[in-house]
PDB file of N, CA and C in Angstrom:
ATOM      1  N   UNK A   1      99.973 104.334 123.546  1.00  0.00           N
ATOM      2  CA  UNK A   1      99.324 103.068 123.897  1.00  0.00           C
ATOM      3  C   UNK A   1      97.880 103.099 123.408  1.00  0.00           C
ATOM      4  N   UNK A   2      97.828 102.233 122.850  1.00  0.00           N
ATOM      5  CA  UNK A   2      96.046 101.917 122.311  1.00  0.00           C
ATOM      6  C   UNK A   2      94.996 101.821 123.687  1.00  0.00           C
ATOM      7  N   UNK A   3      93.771 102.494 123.246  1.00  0.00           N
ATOM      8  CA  UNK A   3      93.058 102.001 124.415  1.00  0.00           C
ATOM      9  C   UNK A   3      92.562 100.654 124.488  1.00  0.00           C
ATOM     10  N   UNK A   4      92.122  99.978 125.441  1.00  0.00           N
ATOM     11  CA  UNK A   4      91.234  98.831 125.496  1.00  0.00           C
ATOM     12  C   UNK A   4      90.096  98.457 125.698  1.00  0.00           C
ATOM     13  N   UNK A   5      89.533  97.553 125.351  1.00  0.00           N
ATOM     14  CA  UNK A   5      88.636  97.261 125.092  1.00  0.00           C
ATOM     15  C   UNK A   5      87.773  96.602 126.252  1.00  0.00           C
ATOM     16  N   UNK A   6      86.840  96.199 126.754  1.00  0.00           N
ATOM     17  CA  UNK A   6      86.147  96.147 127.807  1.00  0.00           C
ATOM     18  C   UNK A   6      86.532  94.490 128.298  1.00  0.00           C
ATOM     19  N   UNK A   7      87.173  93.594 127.606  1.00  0.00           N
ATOM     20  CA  UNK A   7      87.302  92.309 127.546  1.00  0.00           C
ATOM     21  C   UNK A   7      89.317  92.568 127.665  1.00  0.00           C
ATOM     22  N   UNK A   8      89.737  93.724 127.524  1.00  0.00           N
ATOM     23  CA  UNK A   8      91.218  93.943 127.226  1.00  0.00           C
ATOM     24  C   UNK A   8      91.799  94.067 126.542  1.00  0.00           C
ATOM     25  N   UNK A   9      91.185  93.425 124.954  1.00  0.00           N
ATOM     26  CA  UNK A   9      91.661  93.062 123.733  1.00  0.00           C
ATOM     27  C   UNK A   9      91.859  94.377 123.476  1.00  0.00           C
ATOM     28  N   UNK A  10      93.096  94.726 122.926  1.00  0.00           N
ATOM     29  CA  UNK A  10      93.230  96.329 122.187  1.00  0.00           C
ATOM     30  C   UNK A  10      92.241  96.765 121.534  1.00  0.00           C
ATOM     31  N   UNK A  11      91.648  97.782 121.011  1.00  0.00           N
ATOM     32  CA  UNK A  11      90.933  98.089 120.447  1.00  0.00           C
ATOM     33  C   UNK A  11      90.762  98.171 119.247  1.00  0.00           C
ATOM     34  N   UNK A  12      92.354  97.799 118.671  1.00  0.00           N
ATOM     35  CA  UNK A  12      92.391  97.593 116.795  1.00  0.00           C
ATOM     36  C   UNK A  12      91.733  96.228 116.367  1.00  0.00           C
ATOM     37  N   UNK A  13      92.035  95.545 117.402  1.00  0.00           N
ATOM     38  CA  UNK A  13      91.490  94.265 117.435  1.00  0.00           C
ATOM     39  C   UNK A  13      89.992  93.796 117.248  1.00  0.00           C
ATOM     40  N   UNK A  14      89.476  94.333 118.155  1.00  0.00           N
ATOM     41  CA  UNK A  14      88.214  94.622 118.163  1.00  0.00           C
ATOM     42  C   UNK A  14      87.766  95.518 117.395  1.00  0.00           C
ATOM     43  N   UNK A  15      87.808  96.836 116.301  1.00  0.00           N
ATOM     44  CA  UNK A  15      87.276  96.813 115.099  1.00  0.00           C
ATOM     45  C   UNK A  15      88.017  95.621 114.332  1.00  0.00           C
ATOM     46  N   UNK A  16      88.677  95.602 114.022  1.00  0.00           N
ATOM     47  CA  UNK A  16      88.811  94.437 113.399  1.00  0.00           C
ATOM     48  C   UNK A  16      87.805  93.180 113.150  1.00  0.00           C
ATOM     49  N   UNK A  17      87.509  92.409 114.120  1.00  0.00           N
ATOM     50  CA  UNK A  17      86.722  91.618 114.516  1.00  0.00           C
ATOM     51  C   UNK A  17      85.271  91.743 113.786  1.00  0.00           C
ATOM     52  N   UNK A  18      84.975  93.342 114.515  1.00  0.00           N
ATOM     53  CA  UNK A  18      83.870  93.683 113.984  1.00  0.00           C
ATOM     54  C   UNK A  18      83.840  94.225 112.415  1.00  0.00           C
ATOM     55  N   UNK A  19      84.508  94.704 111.518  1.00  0.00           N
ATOM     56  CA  UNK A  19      84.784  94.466 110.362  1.00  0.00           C
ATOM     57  C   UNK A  19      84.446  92.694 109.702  1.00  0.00           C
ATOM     58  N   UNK A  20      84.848  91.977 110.760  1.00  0.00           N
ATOM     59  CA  UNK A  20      84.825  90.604 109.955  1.00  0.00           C
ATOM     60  C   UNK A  20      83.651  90.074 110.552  1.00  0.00           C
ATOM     61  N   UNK A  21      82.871  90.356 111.040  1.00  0.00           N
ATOM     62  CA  UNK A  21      81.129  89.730 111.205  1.00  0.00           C
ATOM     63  C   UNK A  21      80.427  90.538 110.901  1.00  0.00           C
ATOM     64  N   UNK A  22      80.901  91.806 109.989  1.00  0.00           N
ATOM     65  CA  UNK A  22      79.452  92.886 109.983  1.00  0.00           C
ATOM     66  C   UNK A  22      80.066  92.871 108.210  1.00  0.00           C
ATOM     67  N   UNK A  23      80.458  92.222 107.460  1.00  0.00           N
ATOM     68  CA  UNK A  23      80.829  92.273 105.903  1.00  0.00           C
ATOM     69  C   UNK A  23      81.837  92.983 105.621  1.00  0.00           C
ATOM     70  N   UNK A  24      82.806  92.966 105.687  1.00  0.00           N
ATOM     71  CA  UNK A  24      84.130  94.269 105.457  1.00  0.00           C
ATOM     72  C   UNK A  24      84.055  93.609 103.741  1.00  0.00           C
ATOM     73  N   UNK A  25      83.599  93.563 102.790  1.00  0.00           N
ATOM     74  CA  UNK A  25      83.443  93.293 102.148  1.00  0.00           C
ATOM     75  C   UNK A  25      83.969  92.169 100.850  1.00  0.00           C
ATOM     76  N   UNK A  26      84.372  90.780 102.154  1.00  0.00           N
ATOM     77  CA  UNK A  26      84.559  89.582 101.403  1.00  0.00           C
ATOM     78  C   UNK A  26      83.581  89.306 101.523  1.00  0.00           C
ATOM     79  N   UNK A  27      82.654  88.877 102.527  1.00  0.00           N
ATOM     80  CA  UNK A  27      81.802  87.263 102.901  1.00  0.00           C
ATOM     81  C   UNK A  27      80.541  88.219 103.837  1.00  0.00           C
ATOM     82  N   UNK A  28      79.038  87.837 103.291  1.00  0.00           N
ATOM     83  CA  UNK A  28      78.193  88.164 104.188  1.00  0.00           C
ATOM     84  C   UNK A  28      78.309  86.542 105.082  1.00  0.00           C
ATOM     85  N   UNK A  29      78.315  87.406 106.472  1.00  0.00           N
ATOM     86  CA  UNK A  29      78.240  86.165 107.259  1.00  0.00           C
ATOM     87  C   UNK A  29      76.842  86.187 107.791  1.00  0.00           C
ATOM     88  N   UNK A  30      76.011  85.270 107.984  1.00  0.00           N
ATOM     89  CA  UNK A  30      74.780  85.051 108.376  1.00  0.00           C
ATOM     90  C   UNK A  30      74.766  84.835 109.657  1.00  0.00           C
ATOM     91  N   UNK A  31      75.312  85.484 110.345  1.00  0.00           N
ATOM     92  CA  UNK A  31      75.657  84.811 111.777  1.00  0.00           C
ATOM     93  C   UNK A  31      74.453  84.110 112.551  1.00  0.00           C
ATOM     94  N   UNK A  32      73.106  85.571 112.410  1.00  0.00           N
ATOM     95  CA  UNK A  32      71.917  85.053 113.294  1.00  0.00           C
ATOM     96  C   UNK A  32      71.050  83.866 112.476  1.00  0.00           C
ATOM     97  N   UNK A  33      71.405  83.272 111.458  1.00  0.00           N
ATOM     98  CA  UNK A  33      70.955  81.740 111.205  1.00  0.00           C
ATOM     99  C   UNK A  33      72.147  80.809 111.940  1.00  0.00           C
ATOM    100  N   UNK A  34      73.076  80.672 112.719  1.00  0.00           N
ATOM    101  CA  UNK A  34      73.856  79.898 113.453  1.00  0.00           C
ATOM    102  C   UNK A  34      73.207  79.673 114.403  1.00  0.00           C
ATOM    103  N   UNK A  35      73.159  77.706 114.070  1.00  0.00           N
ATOM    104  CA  UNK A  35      72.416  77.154 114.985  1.00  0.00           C
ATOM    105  C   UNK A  35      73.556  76.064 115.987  1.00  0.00           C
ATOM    106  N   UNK A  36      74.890  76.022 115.389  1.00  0.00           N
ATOM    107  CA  UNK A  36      75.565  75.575 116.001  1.00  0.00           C
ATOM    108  C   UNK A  36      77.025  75.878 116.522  1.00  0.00           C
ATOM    109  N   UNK A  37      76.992  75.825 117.554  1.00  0.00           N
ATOM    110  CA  UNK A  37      78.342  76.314 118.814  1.00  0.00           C
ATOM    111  C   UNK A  37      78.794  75.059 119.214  1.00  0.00           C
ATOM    112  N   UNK A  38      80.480  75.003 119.325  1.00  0.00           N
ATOM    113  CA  UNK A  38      80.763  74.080 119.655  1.00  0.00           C
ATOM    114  C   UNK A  38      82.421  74.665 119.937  1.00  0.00           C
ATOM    115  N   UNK A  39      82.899  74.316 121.355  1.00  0.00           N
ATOM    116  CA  UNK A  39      84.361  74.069 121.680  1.00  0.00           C
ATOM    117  C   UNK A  39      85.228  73.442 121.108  1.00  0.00           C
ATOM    118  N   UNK A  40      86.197  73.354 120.266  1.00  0.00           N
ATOM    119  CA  UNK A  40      86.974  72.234 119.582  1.00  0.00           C
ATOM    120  C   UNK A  40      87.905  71.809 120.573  1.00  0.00           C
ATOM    121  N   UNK A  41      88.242  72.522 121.598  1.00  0.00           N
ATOM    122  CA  UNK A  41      89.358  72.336 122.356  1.00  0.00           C
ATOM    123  C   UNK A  41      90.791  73.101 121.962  1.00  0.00           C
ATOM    124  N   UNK A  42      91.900  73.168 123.030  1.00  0.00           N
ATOM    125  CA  UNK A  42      92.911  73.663 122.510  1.00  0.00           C
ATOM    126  C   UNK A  42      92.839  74.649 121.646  1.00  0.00           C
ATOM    127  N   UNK A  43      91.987  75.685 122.251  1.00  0.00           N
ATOM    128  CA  UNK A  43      91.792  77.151 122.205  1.00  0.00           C
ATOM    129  C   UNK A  43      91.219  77.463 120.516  1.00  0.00           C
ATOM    130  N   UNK A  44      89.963  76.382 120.440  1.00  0.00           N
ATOM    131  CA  UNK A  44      89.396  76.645 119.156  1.00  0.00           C
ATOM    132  C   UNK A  44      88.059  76.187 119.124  1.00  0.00           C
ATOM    133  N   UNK A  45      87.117  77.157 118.553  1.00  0.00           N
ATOM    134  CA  UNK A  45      86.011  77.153 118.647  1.00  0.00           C
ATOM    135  C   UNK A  45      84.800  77.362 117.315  1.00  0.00           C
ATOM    136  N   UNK A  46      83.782  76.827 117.470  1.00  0.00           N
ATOM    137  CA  UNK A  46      83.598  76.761 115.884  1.00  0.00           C
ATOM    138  C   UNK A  46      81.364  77.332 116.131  1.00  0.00           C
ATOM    139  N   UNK A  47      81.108  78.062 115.006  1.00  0.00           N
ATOM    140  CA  UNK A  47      79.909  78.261 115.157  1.00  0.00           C
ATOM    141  C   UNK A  47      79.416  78.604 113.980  1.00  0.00           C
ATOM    142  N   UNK A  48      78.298  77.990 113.518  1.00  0.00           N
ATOM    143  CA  UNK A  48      77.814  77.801 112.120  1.00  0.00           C
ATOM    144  C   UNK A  48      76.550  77.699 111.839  1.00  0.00           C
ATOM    145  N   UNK A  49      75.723  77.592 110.501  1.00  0.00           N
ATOM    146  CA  UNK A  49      74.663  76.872 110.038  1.00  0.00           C
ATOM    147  C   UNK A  49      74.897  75.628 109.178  1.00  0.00           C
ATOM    148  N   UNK A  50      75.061  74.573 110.133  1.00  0.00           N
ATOM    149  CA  UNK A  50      75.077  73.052 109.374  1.00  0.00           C
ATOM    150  C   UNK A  50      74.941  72.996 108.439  1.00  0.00           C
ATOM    151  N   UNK A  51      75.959  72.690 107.202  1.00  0.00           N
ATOM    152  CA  UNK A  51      75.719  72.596 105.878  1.00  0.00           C
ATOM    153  C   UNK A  51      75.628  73.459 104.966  1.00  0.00           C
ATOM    154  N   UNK A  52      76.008  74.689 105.464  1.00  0.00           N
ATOM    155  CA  UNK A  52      75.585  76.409 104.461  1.00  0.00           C
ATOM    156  C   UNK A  52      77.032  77.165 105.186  1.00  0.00           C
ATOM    157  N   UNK A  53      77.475  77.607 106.273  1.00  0.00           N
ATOM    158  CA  UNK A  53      78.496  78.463 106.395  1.00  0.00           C
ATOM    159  C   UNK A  53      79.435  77.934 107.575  1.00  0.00           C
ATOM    160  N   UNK A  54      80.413  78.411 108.216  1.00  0.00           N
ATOM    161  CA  UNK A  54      81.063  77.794 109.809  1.00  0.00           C
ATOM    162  C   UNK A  54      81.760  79.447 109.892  1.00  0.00           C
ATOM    163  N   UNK A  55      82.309  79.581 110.666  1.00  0.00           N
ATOM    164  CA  UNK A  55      83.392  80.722 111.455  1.00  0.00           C
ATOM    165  C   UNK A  55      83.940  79.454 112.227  1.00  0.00           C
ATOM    166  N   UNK A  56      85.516  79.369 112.285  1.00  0.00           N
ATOM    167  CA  UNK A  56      86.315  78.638 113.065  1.00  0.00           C
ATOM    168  C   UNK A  56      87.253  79.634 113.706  1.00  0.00           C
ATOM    169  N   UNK A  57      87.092  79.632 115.223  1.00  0.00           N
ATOM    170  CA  UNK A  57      88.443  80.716 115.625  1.00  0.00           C
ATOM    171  C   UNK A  57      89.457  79.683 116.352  1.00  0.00           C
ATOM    172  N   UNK A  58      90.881  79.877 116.270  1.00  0.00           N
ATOM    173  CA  UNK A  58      92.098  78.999 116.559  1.00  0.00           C
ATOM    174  C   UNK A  58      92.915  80.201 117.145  1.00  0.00           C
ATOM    175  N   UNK A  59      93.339  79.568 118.537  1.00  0.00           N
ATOM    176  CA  UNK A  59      94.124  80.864 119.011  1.00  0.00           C
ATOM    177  C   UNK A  59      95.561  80.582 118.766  1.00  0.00           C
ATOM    178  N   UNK A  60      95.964  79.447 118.222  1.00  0.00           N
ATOM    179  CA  UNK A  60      97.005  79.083 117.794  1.00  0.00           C
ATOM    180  C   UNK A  60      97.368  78.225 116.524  1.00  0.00           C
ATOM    181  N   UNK A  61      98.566  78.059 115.966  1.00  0.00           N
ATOM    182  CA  UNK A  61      98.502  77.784 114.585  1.00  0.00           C
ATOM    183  C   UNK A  61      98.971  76.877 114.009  1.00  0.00           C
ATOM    184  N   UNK A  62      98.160  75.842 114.860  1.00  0.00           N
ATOM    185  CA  UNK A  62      98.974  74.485 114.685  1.00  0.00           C
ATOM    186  C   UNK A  62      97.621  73.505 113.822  1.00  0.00           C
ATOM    187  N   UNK A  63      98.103  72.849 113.115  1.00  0.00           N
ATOM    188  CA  UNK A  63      97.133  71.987 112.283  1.00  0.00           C
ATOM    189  C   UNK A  63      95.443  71.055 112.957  1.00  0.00           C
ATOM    190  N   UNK A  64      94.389  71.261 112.487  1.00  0.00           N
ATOM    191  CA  UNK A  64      93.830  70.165 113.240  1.00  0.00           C
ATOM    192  C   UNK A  64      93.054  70.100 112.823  1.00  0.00           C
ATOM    193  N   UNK A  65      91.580  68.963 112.733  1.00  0.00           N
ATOM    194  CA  UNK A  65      90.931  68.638 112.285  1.00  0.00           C
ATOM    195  C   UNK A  65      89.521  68.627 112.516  1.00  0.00           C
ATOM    196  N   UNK A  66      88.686  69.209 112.063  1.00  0.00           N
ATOM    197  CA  UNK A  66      87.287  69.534 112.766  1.00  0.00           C
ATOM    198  C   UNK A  66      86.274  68.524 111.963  1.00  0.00           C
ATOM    199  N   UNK A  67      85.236  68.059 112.394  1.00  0.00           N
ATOM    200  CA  UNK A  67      83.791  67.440 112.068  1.00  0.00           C
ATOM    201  C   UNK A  67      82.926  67.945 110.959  1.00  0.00           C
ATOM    202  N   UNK A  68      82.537  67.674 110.528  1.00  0.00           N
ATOM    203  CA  UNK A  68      81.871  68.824 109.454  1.00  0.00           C
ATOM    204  C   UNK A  68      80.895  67.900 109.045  1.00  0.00           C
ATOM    205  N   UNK A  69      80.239  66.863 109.186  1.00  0.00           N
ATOM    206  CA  UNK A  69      79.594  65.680 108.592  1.00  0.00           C
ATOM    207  C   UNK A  69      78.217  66.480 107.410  1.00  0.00           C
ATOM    208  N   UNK A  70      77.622  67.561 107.937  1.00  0.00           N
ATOM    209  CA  UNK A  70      76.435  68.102 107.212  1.00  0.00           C
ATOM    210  C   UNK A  70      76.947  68.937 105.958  1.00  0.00           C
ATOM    211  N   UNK A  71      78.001  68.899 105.806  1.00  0.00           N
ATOM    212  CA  UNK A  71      78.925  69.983 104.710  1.00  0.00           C
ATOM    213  C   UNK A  71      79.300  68.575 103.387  1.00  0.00           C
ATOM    214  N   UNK A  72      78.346  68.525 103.033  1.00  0.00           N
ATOM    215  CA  UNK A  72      78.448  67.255 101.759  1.00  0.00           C
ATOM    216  C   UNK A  72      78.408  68.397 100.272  1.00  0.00           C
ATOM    217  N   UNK A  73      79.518  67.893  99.720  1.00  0.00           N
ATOM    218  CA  UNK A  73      80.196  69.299  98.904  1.00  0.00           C
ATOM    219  C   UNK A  73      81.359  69.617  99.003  1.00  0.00           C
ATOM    220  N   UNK A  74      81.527  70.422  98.284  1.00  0.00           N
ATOM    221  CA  UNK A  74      83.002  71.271  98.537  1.00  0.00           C
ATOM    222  C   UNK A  74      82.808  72.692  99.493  1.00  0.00           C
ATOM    223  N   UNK A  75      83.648  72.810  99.977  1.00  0.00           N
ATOM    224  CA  UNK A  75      84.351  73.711 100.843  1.00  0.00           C
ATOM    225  C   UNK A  75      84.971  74.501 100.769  1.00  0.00           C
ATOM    226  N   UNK A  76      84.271  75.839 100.612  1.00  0.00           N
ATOM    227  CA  UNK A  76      85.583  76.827 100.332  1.00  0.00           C
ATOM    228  C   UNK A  76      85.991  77.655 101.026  1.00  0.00           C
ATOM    229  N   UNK A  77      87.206  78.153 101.941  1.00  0.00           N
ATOM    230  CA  UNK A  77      87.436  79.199 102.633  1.00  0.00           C
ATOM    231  C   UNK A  77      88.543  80.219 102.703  1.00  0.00           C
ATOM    232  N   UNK A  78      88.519  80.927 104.076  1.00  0.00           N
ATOM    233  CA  UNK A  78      89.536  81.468 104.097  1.00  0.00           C
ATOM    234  C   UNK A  78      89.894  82.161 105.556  1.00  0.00           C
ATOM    235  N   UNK A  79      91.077  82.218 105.497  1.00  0.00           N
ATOM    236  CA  UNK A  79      91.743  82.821 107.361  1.00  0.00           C
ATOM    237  C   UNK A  79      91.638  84.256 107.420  1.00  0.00           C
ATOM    238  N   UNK A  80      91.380  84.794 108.466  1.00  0.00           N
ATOM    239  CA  UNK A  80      91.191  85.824 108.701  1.00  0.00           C
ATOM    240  C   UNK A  80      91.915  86.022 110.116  1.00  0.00           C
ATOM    241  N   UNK A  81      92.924  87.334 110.042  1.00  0.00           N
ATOM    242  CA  UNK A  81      94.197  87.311 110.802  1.00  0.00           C
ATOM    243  C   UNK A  81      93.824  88.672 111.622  1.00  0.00           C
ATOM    244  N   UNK A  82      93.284  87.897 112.892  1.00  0.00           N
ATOM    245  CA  UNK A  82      92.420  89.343 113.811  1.00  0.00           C
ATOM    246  C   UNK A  82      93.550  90.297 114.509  1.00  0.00           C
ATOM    247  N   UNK A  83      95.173  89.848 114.248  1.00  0.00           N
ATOM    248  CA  UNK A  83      95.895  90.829 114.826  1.00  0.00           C
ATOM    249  C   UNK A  83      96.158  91.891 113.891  1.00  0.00           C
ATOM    250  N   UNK A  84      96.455  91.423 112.366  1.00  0.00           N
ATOM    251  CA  UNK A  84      96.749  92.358 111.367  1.00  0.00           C
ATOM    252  C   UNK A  84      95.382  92.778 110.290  1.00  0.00           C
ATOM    253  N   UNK A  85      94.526  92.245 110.491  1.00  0.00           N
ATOM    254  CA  UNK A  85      93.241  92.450 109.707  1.00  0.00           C
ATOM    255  C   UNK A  85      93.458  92.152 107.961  1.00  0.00           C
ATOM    256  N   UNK A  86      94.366  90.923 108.182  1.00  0.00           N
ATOM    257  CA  UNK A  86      94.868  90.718 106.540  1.00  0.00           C
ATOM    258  C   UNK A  86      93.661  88.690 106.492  1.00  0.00           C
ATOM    259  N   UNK A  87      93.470  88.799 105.111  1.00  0.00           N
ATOM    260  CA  UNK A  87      92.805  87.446 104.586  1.00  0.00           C
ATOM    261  C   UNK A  87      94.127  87.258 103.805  1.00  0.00           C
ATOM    262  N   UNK A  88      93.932  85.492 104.269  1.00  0.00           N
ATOM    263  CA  UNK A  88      94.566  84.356 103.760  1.00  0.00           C
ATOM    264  C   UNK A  88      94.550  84.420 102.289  1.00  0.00           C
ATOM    265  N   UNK A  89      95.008  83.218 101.753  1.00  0.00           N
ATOM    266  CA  UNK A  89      94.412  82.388 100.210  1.00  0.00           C
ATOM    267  C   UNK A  89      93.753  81.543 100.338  1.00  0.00           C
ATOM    268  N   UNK A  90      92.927  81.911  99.670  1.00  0.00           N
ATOM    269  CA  UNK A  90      91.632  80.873  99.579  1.00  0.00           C
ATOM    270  C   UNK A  90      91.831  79.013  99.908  1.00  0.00           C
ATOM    271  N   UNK A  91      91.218  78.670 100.741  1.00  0.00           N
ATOM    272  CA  UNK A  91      91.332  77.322 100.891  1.00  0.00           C
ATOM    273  C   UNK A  91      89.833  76.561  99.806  1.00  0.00           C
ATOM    274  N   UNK A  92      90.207  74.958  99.434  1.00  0.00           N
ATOM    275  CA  UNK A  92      89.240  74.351  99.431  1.00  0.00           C
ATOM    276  C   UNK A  92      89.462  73.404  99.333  1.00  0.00           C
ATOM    277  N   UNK A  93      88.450  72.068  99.446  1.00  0.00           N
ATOM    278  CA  UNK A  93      88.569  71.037  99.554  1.00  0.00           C
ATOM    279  C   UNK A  93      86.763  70.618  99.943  1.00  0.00           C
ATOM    280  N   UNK A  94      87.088  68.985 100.085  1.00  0.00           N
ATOM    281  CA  UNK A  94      85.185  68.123 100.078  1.00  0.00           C
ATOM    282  C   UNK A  94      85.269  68.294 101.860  1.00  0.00           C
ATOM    283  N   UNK A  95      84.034  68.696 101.743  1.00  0.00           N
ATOM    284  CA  UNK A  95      83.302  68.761 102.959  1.00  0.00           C
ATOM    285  C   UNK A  95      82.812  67.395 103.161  1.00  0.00           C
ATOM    286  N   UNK A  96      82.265  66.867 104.737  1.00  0.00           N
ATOM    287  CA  UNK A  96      82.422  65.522 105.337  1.00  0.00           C
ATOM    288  C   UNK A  96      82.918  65.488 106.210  1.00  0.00           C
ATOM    289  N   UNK A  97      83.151  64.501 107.000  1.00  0.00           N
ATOM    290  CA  UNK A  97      83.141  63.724 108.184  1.00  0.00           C
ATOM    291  C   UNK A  97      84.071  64.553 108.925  1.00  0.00           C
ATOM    292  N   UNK A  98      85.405  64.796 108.118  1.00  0.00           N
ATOM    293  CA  UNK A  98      86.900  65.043 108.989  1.00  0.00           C
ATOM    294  C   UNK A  98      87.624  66.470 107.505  1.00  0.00           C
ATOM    295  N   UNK A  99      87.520  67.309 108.338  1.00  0.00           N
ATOM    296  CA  UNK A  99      88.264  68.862 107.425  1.00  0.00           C
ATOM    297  C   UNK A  99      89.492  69.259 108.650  1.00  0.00           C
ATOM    298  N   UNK A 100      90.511  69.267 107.106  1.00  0.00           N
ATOM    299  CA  UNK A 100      91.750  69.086 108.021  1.00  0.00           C
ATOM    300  C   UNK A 100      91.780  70.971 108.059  1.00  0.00           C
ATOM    301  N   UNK A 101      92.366  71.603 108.451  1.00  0.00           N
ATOM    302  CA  UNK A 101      92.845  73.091 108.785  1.00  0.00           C
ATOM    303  C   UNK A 101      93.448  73.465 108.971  1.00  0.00           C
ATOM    304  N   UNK A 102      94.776  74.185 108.692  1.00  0.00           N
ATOM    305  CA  UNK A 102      95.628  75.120 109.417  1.00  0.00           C
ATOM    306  C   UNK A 102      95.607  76.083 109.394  1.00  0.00           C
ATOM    307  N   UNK A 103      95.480  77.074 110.323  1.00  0.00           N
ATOM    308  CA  UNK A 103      95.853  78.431 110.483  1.00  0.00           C
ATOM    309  C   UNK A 103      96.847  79.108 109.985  1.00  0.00           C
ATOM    310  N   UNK A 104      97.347  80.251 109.178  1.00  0.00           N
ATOM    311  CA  UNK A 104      98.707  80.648 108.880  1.00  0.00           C
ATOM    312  C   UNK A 104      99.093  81.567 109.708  1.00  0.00           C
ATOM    313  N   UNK A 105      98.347  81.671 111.096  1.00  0.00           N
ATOM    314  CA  UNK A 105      99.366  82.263 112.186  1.00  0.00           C
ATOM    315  C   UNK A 105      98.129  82.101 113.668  1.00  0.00           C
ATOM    316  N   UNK A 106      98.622  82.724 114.675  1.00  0.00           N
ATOM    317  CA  UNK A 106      97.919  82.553 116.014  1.00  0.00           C
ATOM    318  C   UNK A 106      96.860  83.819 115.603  1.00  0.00           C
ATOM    319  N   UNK A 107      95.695  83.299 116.498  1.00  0.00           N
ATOM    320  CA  UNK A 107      94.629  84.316 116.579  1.00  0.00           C
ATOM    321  C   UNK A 107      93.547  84.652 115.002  1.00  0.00           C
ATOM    322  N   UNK A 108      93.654  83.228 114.864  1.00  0.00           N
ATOM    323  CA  UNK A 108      93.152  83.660 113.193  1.00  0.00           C
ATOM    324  C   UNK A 108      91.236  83.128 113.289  1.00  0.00           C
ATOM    325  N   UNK A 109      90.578  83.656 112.031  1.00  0.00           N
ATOM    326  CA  UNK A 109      89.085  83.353 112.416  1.00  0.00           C
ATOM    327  C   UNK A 109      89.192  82.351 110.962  1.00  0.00           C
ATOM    328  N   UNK A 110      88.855  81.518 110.388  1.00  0.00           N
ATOM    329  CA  UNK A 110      88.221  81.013 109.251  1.00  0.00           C
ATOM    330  C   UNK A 110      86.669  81.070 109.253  1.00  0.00           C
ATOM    331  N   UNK A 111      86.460  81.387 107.872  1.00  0.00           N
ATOM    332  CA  UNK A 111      85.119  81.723 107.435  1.00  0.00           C
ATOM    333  C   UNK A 111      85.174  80.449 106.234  1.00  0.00           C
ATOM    334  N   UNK A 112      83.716  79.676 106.263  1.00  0.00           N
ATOM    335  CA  UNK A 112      84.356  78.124 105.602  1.00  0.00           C
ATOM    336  C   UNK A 112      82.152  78.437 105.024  1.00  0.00           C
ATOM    337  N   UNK A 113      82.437  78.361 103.392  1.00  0.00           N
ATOM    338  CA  UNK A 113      81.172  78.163 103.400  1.00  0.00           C
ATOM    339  C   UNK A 113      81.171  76.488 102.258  1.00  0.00           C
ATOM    340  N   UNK A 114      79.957  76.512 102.181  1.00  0.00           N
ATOM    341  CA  UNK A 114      79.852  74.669 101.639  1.00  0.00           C
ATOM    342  C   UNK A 114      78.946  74.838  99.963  1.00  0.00           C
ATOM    343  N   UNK A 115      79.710  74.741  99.106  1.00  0.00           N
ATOM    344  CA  UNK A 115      79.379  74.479  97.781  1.00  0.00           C
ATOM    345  C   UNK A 115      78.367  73.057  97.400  1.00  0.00           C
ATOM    346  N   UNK A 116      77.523  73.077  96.811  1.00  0.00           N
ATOM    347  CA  UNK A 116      76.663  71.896  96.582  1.00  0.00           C
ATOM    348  C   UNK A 116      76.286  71.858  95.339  1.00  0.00           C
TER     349      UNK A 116
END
């Protein structure tokens, strides 16, 4: 049995995690310029620098649509799968008002930065 982690989460999990906010070497994430936090609801949550990067976490993997209005540009990202520590294929598309999303499984993080 794996040990756990102080929150419960197994502990593969949690390096994991921490692999994916400290550079495992796709994406420097800028985390401490994130000026915005926000609940999406239905177990998804989003925190970013308006117009330059986002982290989206979805605890489930059903389609939906987030706000993005300061992301004028294209959009490029990708899923990050905190049970198996595997990245997606690259997503992209125009940043604006309404960015549609799906997850390709439960428990996934997207890392979404904005082309100009």
């Amino acid at each position: 049995k794996l040990p756990a982690a102080a929150d419960g989460a197994p502990s593969h999990v949690m390096a994991r995690l921490r692999d994916f906010w400290t550079n495992d070497s796709h994406y420097e994430i800028r985390w401490w310029e994130f000026t915005r936090f926000a609940a999406l609801g239905n177990g998804r949550w989003l925190a970013g620098n308006p117009g330059v990067e986002y982290v989206i976490y979805a605890e489930n993997s059903g389609g939906f649509k987030v706000e993005l209005p300061e992301a004028s540009g294209q959009i490029q990202g990708q899923w990050f799968n905190t049970k198996t520590g595997l990245w997606s294929a690259v997503f992209s598309g125009a940043g604006g008002a309404a960015v549609a999303l799906k997850p390709p499984a439960e428990e996934c993080v997207a890392y979404i930065s904005v082309k100009r």
